[in-house]
C-alpha atoms as a PDB file:
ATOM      1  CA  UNK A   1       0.000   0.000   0.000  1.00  0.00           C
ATOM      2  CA  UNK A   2       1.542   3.532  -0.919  1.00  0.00           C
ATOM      3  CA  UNK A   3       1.473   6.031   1.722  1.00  0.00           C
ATOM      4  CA  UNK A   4       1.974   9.738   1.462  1.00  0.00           C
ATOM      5  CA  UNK A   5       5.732  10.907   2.896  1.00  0.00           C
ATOM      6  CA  UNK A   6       7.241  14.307   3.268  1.00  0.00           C
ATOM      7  CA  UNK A   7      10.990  15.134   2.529  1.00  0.00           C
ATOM      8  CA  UNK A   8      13.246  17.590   2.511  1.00  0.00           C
ATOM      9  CA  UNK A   9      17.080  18.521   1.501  1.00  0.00           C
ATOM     10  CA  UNK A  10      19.491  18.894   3.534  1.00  0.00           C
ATOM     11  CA  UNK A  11      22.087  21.715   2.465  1.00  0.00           C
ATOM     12  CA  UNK A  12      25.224  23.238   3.565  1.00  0.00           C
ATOM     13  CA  UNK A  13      25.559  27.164   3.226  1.00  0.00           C
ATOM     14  CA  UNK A  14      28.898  27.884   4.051  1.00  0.00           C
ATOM     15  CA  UNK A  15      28.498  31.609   3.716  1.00  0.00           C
ATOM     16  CA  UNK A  16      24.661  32.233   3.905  1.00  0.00           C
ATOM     17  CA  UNK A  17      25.178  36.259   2.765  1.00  0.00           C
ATOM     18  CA  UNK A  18      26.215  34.245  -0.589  1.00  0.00           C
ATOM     19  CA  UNK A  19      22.979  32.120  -0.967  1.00  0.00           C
ATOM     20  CA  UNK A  20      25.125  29.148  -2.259  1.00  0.00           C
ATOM     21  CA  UNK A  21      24.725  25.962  -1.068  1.00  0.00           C
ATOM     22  CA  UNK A  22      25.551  21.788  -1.516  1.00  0.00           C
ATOM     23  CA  UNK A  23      22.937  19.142  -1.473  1.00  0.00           C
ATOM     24  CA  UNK A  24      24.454  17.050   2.054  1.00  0.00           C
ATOM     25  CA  UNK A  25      21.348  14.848   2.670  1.00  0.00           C
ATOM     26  CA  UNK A  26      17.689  14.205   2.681  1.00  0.00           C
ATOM     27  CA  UNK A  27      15.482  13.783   5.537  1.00  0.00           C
ATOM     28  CA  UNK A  28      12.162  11.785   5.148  1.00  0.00           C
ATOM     29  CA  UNK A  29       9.090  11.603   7.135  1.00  0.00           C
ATOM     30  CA  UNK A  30       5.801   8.965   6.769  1.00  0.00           C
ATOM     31  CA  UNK A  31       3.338   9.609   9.216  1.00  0.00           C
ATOM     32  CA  UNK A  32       1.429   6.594   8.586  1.00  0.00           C
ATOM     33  CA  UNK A  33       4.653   4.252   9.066  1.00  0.00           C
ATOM     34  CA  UNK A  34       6.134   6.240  11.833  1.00  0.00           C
ATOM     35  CA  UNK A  35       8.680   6.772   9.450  1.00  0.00           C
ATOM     36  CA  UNK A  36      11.501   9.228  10.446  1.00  0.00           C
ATOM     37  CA  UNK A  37      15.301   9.153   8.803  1.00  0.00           C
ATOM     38  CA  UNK A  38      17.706  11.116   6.764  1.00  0.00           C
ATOM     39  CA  UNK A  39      20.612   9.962   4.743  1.00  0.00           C
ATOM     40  CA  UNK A  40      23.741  12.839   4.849  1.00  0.00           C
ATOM     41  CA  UNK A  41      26.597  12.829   2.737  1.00  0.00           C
ATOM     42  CA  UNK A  42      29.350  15.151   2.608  1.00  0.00           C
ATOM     43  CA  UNK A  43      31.449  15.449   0.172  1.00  0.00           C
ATOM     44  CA  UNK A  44      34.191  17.813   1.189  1.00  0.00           C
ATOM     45  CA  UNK A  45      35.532  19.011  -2.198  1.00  0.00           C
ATOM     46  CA  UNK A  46      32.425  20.077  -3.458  1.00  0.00           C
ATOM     47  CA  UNK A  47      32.195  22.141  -0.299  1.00  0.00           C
ATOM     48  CA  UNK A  48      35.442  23.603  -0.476  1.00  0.00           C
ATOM     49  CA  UNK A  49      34.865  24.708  -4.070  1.00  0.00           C
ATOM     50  CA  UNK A  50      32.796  27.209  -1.964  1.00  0.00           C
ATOM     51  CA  UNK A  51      34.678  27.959   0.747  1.00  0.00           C
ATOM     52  CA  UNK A  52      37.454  26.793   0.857  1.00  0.00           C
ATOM     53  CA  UNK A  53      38.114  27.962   4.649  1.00  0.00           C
ATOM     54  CA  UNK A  54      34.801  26.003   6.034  1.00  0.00           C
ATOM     55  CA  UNK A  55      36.352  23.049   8.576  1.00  0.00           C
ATOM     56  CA  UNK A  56      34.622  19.849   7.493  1.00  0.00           C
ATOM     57  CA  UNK A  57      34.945  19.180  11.166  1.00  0.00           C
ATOM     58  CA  UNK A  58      32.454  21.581  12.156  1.00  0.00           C
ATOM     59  CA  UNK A  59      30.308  20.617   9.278  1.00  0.00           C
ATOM     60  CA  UNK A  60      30.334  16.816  10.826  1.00  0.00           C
ATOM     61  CA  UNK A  61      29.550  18.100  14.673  1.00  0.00           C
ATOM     62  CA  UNK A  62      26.024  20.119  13.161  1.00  0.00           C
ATOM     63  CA  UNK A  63      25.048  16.900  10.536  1.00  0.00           C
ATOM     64  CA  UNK A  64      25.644  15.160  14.236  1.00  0.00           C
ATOM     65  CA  UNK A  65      23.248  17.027  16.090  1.00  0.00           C
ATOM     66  CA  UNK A  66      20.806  17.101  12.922  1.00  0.00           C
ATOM     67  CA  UNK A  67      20.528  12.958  13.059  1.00  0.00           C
ATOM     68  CA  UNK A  68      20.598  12.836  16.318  1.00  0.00           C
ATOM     69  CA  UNK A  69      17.385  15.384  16.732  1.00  0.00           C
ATOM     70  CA  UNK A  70      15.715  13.378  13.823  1.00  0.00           C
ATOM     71  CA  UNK A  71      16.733  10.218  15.565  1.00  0.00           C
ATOM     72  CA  UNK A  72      15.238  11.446  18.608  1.00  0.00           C
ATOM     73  CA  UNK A  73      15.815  10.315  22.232  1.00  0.00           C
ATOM     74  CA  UNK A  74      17.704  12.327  25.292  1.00  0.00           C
ATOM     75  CA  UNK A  75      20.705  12.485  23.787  1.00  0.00           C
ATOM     76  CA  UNK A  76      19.252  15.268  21.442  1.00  0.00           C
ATOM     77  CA  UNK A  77      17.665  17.135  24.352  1.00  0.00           C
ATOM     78  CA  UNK A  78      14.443  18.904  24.389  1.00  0.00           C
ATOM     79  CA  UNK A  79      13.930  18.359  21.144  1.00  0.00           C
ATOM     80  CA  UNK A  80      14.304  14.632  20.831  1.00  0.00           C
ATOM     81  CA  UNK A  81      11.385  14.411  23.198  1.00  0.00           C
ATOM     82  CA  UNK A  82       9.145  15.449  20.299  1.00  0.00           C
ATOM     83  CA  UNK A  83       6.642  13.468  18.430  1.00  0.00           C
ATOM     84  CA  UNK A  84       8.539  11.978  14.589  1.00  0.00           C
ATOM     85  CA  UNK A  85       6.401  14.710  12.888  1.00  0.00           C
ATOM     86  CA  UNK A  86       7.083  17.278  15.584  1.00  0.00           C
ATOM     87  CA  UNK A  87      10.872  16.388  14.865  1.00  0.00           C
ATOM     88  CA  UNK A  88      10.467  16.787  11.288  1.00  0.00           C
ATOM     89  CA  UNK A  89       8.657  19.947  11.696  1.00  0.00           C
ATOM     90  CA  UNK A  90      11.412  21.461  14.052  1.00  0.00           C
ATOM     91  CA  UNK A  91      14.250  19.921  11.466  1.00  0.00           C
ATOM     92  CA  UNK A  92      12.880  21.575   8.299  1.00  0.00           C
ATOM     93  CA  UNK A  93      11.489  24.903   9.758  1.00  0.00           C
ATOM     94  CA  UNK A  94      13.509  28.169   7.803  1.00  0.00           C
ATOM     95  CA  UNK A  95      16.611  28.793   9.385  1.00  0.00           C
ATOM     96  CA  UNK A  96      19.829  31.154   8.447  1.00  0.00           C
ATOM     97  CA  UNK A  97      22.665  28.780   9.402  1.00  0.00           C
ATOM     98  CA  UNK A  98      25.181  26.830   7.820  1.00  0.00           C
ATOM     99  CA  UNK A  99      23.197  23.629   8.158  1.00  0.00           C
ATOM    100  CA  UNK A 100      19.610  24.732   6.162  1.00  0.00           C
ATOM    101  CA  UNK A 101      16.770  22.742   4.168  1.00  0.00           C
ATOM    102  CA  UNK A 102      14.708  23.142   1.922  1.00  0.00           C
ATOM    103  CA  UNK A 103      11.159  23.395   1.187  1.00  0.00           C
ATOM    104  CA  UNK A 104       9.390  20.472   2.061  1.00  0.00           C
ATOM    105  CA  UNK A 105       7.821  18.241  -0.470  1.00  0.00           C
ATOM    106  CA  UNK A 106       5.421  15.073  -0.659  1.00  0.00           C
ATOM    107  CA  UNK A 107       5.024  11.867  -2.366  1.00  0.00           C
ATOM    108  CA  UNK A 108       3.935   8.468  -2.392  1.00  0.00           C
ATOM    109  CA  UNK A 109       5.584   5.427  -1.596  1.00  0.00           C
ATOM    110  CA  UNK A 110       5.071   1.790  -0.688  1.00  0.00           C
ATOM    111  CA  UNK A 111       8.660   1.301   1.113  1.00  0.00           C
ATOM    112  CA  UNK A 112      10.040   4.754   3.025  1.00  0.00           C
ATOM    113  CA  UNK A 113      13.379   3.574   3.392  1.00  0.00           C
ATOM    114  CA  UNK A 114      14.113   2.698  -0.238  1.00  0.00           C
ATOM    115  CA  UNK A 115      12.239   5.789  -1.501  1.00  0.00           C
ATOM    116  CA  UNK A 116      14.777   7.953   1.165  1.00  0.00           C
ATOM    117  CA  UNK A 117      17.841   5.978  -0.621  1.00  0.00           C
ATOM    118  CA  UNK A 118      16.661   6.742  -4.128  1.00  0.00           C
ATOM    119  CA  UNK A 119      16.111  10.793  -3.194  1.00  0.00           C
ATOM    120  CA  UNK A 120      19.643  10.392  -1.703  1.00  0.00           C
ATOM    121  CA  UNK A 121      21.179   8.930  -4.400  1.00  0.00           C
ATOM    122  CA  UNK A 122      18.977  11.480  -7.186  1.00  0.00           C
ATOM    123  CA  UNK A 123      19.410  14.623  -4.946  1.00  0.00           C
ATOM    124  CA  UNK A 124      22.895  14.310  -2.849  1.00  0.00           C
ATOM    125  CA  UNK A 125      25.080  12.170  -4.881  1.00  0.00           C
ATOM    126  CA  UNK A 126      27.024  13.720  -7.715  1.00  0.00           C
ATOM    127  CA  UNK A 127      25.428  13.370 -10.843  1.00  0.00           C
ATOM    128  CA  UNK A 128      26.361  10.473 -13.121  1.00  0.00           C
ATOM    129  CA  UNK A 129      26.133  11.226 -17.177  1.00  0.00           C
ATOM    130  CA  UNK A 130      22.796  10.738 -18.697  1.00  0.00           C
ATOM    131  CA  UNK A 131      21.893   8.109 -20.406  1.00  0.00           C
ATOM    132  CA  UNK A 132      21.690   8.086 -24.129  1.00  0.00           C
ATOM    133  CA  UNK A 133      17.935   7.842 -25.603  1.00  0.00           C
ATOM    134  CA  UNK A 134      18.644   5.092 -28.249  1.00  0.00           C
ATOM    135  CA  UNK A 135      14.712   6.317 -29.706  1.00  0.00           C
ATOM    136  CA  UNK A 136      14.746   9.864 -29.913  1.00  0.00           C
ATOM    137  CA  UNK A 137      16.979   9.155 -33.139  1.00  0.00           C
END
């Protein structure tokens, strides 16, 4: 059965007076399934094509604190005493940090854990050449 889920990017705005950014992860949220995860992945030279004085340490400490708040529990404090959807809600609302997401969108899917690997592979991963259409010839 395909249920409705809610996701959103996770980006990296090293210098958020410069509005640029890198895809880092996806977070994705199924109310239905109780569904709550993210998949990060940083990939430090495309962040240092943007600033190249940004310590990918400090970038690892706030992606940290980000699963751990989506993950939930006491070990994220106040926060990871919140409802999945509460979580989500808190996680995705506008911020001006280094550590931003974006709008939220929605979908359906029958298996939320497989749909969150496909966004992360389509939205975070670096692109991979396209594929040549053998019939538009």
């Amino acid at each position: 059965m395909r249920e409705l889920f809610e996701y959103a990017v996770i980006r990296i705005v090293p210098r958020v007076e410069r509005g640029e950014f890198v895809n880092v992860g996806v977070m994705l949220y199924c109310q239905r399934s109780r569904y709550l995860d993210l998949r990060c992945r940083l990939d430090e030279g495309r962040l240092g094509i943007l600033d190249p004085y940004l310590d990918p340490a400090v970038i690892v400490a706030h992606l940290a604190a980000f699963r751990a708040v989506c993950c939930g529990g006491e070990q994220a404090g106040p926060a990871g005493r919140l409802t999945a959807g509460e979580r989500f809600r808190w996680l995705t609302a506008p911020r001006s940090t280094v550590v931003q997401t974006s709008p939220v969108h929605t979908g359906l899917t029958g298996d939320p854990e497989a749909e969150l690997d496909r966004l992360a592979t389509l939205l975070v991963d670096r692109p991979v050449p396209p594929v040549p259409d053998s019939t538009s010839r």
